[in-house]
C-alpha atoms as a PDB file:
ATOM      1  CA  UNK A   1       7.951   1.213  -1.153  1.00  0.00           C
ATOM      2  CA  UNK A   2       9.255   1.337  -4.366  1.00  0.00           C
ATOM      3  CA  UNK A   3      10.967  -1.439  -6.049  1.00  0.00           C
ATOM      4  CA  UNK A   4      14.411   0.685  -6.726  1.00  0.00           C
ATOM      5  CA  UNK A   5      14.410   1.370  -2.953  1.00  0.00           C
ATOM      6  CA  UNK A   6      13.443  -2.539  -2.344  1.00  0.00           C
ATOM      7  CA  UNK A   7      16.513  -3.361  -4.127  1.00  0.00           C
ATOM      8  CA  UNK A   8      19.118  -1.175  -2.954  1.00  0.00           C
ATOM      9  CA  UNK A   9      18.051  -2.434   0.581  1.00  0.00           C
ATOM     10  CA  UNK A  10      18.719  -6.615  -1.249  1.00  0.00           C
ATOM     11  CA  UNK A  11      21.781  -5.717  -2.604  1.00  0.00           C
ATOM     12  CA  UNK A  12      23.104  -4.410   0.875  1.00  0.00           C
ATOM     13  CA  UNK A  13      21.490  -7.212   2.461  1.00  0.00           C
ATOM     14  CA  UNK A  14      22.849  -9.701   0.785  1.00  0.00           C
ATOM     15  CA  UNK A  15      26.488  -8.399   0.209  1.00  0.00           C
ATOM     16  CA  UNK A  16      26.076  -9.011   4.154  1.00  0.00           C
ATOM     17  CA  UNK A  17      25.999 -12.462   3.559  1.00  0.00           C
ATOM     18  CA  UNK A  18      28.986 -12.474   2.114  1.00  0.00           C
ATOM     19  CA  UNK A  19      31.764 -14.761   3.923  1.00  0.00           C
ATOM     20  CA  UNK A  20      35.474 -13.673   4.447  1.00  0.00           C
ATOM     21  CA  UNK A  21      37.129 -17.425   5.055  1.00  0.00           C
ATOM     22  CA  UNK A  22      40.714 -17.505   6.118  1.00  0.00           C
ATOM     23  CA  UNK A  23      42.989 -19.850   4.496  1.00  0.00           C
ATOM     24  CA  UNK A  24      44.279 -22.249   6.864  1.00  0.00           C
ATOM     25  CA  UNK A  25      48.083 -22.578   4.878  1.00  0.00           C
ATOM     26  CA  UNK A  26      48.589 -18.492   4.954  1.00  0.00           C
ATOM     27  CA  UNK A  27      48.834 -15.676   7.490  1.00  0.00           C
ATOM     28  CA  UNK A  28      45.423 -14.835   8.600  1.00  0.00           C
ATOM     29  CA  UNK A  29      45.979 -11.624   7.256  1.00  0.00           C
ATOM     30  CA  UNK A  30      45.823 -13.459   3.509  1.00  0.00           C
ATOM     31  CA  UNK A  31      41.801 -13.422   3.120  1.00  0.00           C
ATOM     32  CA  UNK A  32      39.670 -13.620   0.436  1.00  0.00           C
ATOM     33  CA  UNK A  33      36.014 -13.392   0.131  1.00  0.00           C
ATOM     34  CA  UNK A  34      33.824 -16.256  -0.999  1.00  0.00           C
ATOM     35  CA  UNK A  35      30.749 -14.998  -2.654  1.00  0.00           C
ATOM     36  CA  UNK A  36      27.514 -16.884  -1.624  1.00  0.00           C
ATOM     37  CA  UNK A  37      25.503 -18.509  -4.951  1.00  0.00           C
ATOM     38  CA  UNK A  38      22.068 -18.701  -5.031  1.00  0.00           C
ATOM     39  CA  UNK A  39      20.684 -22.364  -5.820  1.00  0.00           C
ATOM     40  CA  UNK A  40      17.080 -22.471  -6.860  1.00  0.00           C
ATOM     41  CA  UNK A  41      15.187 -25.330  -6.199  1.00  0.00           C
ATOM     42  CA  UNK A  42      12.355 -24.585  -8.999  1.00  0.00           C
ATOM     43  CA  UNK A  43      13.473 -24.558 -12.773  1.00  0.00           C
ATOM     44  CA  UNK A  44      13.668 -20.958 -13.903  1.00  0.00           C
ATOM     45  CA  UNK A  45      10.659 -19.675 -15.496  1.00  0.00           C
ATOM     46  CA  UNK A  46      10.877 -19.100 -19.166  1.00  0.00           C
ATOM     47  CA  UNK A  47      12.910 -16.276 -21.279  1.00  0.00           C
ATOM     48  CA  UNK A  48       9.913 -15.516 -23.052  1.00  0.00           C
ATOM     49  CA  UNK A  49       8.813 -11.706 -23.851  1.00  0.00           C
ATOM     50  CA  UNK A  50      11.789 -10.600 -21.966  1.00  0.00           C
ATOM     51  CA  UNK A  51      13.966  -9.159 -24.643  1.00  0.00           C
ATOM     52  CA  UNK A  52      10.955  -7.454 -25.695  1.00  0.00           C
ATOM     53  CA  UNK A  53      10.676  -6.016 -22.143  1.00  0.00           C
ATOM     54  CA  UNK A  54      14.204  -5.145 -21.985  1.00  0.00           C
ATOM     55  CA  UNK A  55      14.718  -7.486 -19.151  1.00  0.00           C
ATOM     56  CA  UNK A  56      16.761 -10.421 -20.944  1.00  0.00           C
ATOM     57  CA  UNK A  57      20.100  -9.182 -19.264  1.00  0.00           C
ATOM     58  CA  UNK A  58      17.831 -10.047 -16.019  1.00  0.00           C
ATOM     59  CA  UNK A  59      17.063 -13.434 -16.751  1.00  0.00           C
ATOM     60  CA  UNK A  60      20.806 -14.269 -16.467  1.00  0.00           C
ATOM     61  CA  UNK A  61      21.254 -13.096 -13.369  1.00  0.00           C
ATOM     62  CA  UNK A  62      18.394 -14.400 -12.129  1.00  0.00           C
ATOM     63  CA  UNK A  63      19.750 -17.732 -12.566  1.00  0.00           C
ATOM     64  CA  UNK A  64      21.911 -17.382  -9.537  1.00  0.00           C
ATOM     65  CA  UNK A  65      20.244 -13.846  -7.763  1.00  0.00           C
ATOM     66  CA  UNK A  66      16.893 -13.629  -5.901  1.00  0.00           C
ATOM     67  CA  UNK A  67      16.984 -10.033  -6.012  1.00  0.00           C
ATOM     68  CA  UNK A  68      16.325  -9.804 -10.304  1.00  0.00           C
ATOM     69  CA  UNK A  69      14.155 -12.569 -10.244  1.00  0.00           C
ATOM     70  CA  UNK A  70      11.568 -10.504  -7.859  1.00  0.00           C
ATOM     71  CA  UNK A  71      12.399  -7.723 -10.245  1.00  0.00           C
ATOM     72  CA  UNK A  72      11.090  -9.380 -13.068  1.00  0.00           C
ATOM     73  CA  UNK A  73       8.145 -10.460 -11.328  1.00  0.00           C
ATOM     74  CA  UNK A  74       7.557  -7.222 -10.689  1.00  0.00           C
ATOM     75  CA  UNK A  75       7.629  -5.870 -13.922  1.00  0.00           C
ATOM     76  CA  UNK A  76       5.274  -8.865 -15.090  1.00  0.00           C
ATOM     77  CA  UNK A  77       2.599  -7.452 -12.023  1.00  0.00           C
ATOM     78  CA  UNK A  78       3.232  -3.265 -12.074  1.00  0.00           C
ATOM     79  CA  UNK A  79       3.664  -2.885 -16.141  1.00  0.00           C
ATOM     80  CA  UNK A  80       1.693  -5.900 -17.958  1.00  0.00           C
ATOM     81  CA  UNK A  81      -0.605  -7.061 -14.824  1.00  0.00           C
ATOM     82  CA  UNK A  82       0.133 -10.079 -15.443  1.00  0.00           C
ATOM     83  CA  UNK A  83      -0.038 -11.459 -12.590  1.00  0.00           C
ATOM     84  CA  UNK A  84       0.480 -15.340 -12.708  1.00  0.00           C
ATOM     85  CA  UNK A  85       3.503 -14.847 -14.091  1.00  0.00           C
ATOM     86  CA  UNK A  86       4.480 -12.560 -11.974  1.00  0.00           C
ATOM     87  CA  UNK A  87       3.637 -15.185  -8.966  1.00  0.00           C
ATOM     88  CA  UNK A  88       5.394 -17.596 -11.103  1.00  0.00           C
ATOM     89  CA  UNK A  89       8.739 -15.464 -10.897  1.00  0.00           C
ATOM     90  CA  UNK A  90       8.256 -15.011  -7.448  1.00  0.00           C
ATOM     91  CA  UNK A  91       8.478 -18.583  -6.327  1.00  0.00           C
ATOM     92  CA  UNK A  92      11.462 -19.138  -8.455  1.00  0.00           C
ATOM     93  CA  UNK A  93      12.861 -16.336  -5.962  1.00  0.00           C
ATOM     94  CA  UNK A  94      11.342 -17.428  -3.274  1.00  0.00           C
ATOM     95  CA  UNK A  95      12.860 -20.881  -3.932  1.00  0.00           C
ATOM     96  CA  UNK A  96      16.572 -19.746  -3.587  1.00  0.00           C
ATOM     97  CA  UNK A  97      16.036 -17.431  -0.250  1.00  0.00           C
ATOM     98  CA  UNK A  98      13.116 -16.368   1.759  1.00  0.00           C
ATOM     99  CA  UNK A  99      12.494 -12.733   1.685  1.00  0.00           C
ATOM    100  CA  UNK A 100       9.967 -10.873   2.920  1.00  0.00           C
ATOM    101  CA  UNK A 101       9.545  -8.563  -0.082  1.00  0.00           C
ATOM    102  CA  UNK A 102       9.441 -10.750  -2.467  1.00  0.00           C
ATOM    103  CA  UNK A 103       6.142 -12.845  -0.111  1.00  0.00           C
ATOM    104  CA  UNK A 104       4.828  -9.511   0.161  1.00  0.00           C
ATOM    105  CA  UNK A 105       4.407  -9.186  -3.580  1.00  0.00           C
ATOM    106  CA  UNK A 106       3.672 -12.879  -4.004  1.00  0.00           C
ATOM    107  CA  UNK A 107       1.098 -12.290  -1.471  1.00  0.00           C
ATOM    108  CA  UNK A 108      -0.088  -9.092  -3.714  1.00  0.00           C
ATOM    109  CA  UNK A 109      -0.420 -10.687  -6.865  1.00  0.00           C
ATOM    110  CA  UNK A 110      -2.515 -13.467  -5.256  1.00  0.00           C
ATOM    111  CA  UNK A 111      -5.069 -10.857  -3.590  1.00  0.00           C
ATOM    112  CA  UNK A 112      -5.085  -9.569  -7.879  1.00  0.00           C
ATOM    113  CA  UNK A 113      -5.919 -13.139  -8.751  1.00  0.00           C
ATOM    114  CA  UNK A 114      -8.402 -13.720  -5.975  1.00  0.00           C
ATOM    115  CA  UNK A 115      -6.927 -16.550  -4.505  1.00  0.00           C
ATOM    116  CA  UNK A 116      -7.236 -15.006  -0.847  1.00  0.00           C
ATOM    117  CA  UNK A 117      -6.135 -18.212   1.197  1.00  0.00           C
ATOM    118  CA  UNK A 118      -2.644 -18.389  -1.174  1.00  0.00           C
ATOM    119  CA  UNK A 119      -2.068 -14.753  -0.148  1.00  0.00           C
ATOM    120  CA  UNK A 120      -2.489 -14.649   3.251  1.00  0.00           C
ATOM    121  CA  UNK A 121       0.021 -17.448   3.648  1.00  0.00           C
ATOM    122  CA  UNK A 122       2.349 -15.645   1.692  1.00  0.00           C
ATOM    123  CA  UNK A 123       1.390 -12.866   3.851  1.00  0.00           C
ATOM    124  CA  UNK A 124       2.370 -14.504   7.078  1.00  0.00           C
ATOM    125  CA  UNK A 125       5.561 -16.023   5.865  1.00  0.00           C
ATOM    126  CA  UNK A 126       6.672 -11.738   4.907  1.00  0.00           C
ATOM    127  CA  UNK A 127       5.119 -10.833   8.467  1.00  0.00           C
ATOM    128  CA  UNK A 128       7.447 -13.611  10.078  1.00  0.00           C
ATOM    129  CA  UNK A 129       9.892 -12.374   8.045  1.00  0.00           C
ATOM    130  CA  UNK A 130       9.943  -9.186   9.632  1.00  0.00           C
ATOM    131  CA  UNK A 131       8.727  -6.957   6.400  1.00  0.00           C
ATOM    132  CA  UNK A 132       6.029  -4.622   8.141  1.00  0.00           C
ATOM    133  CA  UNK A 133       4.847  -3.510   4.791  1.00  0.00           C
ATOM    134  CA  UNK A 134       2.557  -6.760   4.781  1.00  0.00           C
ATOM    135  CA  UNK A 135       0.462  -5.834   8.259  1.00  0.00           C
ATOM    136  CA  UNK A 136      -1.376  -3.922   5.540  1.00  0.00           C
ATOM    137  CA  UNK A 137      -1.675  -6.190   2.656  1.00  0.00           C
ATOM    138  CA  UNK A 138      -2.915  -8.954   5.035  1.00  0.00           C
ATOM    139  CA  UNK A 139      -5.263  -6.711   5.837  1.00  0.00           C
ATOM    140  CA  UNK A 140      -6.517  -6.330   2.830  1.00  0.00           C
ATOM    141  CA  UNK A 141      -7.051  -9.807   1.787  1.00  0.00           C
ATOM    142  CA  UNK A 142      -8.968  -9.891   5.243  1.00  0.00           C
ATOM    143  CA  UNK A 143     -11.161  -7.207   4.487  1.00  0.00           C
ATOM    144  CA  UNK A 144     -11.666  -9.071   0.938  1.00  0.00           C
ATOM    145  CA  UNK A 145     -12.373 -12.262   2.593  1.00  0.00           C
ATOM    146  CA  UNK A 146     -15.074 -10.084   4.385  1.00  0.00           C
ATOM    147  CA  UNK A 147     -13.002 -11.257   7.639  1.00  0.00           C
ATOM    148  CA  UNK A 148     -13.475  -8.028   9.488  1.00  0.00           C
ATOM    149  CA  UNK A 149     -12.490  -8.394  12.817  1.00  0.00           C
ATOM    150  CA  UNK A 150      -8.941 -10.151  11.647  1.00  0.00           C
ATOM    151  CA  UNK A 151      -8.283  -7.308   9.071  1.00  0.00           C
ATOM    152  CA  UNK A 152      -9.060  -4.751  11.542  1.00  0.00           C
ATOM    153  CA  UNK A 153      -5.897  -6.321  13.590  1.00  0.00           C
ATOM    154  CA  UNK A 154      -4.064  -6.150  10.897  1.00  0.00           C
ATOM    155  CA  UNK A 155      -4.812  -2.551   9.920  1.00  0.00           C
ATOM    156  CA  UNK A 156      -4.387  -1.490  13.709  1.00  0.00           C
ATOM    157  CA  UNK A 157      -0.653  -3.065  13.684  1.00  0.00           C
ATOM    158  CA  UNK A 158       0.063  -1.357  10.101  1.00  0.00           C
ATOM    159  CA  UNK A 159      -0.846   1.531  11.628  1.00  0.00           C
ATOM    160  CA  UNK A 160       1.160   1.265  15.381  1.00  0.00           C
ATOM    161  CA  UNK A 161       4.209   0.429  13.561  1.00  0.00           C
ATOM    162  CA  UNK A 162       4.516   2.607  10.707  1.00  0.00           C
ATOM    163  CA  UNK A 163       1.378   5.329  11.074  1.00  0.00           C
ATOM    164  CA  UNK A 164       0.282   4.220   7.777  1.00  0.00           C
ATOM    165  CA  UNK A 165      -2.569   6.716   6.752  1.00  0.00           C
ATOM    166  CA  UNK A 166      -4.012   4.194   4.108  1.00  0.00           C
ATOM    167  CA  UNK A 167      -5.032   1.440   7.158  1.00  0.00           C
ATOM    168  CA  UNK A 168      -6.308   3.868   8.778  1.00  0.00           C
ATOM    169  CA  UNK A 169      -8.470   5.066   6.245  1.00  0.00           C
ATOM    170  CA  UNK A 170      -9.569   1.788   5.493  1.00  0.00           C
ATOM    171  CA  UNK A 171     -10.834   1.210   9.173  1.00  0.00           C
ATOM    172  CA  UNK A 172     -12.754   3.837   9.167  1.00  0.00           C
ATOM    173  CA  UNK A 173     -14.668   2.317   6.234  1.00  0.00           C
ATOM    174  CA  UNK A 174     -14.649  -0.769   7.887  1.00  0.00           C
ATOM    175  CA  UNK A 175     -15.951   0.499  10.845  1.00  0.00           C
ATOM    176  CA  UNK A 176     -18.309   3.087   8.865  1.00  0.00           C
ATOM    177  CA  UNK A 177     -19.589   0.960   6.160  1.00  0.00           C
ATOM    178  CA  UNK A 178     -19.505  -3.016   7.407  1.00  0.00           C
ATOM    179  CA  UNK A 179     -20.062  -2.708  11.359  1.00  0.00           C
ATOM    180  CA  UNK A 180     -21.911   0.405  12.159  1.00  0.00           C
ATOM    181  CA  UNK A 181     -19.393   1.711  14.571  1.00  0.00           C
ATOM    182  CA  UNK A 182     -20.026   5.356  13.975  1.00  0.00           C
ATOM    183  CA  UNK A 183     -17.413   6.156  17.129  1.00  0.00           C
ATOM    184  CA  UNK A 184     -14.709   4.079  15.656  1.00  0.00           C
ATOM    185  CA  UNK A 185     -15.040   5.210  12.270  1.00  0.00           C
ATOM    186  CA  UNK A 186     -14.653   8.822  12.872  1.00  0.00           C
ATOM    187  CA  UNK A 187     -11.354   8.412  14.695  1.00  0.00           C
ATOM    188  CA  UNK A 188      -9.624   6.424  12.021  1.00  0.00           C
ATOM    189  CA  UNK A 189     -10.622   9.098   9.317  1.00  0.00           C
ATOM    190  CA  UNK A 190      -9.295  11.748  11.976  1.00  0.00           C
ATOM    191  CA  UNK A 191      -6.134   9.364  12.190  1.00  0.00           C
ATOM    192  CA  UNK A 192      -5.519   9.241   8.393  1.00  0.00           C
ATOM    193  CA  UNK A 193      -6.622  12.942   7.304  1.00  0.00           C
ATOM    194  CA  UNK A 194      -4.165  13.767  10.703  1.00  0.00           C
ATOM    195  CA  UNK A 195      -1.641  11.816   8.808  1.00  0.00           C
ATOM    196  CA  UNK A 196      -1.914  13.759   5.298  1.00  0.00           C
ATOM    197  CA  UNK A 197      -3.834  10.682   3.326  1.00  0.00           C
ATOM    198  CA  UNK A 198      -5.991  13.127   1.235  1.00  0.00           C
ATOM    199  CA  UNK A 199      -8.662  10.675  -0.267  1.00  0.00           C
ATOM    200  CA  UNK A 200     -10.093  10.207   3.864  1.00  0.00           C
ATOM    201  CA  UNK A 201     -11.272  13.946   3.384  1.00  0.00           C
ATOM    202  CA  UNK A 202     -13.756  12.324   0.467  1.00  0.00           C
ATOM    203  CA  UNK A 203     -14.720   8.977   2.583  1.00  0.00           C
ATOM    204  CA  UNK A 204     -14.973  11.332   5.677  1.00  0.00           C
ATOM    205  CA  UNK A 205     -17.546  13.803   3.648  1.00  0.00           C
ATOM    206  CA  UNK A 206     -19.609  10.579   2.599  1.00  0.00           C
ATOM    207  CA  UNK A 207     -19.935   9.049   6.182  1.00  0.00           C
ATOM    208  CA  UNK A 208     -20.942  12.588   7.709  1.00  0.00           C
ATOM    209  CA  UNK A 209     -23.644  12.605   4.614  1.00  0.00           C
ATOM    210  CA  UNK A 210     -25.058   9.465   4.592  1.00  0.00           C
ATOM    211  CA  UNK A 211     -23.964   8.265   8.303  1.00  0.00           C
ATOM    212  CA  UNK A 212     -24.172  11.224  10.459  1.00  0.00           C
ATOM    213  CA  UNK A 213     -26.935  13.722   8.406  1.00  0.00           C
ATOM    214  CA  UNK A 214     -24.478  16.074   9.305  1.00  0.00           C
ATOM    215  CA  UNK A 215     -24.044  18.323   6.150  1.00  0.00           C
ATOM    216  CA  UNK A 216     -22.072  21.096   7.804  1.00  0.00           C
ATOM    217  CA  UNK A 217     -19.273  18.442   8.246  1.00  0.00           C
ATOM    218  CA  UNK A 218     -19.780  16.852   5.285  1.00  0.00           C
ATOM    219  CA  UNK A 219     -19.252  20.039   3.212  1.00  0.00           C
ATOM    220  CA  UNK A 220     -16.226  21.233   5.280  1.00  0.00           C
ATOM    221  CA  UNK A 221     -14.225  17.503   4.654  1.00  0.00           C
ATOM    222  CA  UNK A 222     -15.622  17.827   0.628  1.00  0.00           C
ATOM    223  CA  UNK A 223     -14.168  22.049   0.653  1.00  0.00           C
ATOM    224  CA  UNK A 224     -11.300  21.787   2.494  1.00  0.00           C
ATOM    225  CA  UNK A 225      -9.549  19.556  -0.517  1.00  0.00           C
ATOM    226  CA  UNK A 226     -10.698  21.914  -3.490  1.00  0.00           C
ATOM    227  CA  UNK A 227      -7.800  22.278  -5.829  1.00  0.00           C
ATOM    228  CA  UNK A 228      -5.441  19.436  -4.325  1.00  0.00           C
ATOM    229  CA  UNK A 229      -6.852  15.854  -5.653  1.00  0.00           C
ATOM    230  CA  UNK A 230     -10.695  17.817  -6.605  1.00  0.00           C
ATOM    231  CA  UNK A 231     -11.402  20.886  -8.311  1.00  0.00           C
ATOM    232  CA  UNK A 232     -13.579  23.443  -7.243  1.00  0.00           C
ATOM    233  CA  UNK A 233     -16.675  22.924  -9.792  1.00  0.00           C
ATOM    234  CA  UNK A 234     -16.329  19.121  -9.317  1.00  0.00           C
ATOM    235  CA  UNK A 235     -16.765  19.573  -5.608  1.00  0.00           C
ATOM    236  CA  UNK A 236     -19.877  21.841  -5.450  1.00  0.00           C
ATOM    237  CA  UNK A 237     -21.437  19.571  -8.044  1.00  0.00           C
ATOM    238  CA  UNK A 238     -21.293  16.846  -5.567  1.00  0.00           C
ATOM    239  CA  UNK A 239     -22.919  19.167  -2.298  1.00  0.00           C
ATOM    240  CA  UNK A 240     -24.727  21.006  -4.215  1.00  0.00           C
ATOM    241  CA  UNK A 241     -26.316  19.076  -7.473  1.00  0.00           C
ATOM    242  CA  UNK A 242     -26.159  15.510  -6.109  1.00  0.00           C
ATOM    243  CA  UNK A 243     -26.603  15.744  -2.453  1.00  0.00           C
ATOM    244  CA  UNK A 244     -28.948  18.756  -2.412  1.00  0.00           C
ATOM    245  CA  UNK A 245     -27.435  20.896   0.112  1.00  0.00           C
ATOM    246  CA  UNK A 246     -28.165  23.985   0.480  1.00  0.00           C
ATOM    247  CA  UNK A 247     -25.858  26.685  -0.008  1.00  0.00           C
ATOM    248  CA  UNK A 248     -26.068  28.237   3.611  1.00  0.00           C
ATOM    249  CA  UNK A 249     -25.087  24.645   4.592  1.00  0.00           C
ATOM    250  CA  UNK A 250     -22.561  24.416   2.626  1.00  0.00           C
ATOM    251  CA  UNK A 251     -20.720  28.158   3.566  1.00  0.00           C
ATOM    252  CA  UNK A 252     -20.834  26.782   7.007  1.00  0.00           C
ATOM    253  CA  UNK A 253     -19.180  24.506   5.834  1.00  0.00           C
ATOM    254  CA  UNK A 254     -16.598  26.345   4.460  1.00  0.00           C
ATOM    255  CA  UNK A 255     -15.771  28.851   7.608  1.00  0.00           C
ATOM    256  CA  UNK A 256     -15.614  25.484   9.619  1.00  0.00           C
ATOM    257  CA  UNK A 257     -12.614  24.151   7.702  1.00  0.00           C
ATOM    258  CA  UNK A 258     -11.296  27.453   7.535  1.00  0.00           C
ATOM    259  CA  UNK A 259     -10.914  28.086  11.193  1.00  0.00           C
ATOM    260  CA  UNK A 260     -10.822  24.497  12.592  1.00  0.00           C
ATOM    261  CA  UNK A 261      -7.692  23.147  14.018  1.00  0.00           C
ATOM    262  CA  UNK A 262      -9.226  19.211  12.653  1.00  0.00           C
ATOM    263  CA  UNK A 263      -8.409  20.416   8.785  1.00  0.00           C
ATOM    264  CA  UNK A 264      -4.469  20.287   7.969  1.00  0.00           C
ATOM    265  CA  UNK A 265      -5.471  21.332   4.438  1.00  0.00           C
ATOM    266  CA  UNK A 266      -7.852  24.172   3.858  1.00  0.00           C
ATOM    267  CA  UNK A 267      -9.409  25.894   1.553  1.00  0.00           C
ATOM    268  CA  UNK A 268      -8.897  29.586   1.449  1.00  0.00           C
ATOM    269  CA  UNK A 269     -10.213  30.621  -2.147  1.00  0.00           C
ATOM    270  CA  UNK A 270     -13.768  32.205  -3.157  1.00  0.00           C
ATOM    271  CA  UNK A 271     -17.150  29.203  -3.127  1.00  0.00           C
ATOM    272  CA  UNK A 272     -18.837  32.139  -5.711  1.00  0.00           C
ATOM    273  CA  UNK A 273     -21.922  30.005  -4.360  1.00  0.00           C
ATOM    274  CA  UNK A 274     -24.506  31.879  -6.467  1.00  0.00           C
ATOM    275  CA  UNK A 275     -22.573  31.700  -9.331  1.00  0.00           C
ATOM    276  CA  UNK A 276     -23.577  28.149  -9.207  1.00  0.00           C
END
């Protein structure tokens, strides 16, 4: 989610927190809101480089708002990857309200800095939280942590709740690359090409190549995304140059993805095979 739509969703969150006291020497009618302030318990992290960013307006309200003090550690993290003081930002927010955005990103910039038992608590405390978005990233500092079995409980719950096409495409690796479930594997690819994730059509090729010897599918998945996120000549270099299949093979290929129901994308231009 993007961190424009991560904000809106703060701002209306905590406007909700607002409280409308009644004053107890006038008509009840006679109310007034009382806007809640923010108290951090850490110091606030330093000014520095911020006017350069354009962010020094920020830093003010910061002093009082969780909601530009995650922004700023965002921009530290997404535009300068700098990522300890993006953490650093972060539990300066953190430190005035929990919010399960800003431990998601805390948790994210730890996985960046390697520090894989820091993130998955800050994981847990977004999952508890009740910001799905971190099923994933836990995930992934499970997978990381070569902790397969946990991640893949993760992935499976990132997936149930929000049919996120990225989990499932990482299972299938999982399954594919670090466990040897062959079964498994193919139906999370199936799962995430099903659910438009276009780089499973490339992980799916490789795992019918080098998994499955079975070239036929391993062309169609490699075809079928020619001129979306892979050009044509970039393609048949791969089948035909580096895995030395052979171009009967490979139009097989071609006709399956063409008239399969499995392929949402397809490829419906010329191979010119002997032209290569």
């Amino acid at each position: 989610m993007k961190i424009k739509t991560i904000i809106k969703i703060l701002i209306i969150a905590i406007i909700s927190l607002n409280l409308t006291a009644c004053d107890d020497n006038k008509s009840s009618n006679n109310t007034k809101e009382k806007e809640i302030k923010f108290t951090p318990s850490l110091p606030i992290p330093s000014s520095k480089n911020l006017r350069e960013m354009g962010l020094i307006g920020l830093w003010y309200d910061a002093k009082k708002d969780p909601v530009p003090a995650m922004k700023i550690g965002y921009e530290y993290s997404e535009k300068l990857h700098d990522y300890e003081k993006a953490l650093e930002w972060y539990k300066y927010a953190d430190s005035m309200i929990p919010l399960g955005e800003n431990s998601y990103f805390a948790c994210y910039a730890l996985q960046k800095l390697k520090r894989y038992d820091e993130a998955i608590s800050w994981c847990k405390k977004a999952i508890d939280l009740k910001w799905d978005k971190a099923l994933f990233r836990m995930g992934k500092v499970l997978e990381l942590k070569k902790e397969f079995n946990k991640a893949i409980k993760y992935y499976e719950q990132s997936f149930k709740k929000d049919k996120d096409k990225v989990a499932a495409n990482n299972l299938g690796l999982i399954f594919s690359l670090e466990l040897k479930e062959y079964d498994k594997a193919e139906l999370w690819f199936k799962k995430s090409i099903q659910e438009g994730y276009q780089l499973a059509y490339k992980n799916f090729s490789i795992f019918y190549h080098k998994r499955l010897k079975n070239d036929i599918k391993a062309s169609a998945y490699a075809i079928a995304v020619i001129d979306t996120k892979y050009t044509k000549s970039s393609v048949l270099k791969l089948l035909q140059k580096t895995w030395k299949i052979p171009n009967n093979i490979i139009q097989k290929g071609y006709e399956l993805q063409l008239n399969s129901d499995e392929f949402p994308i397809k490829y419906k231009g010329k191979l010119d095979l002997d032209e290569n």
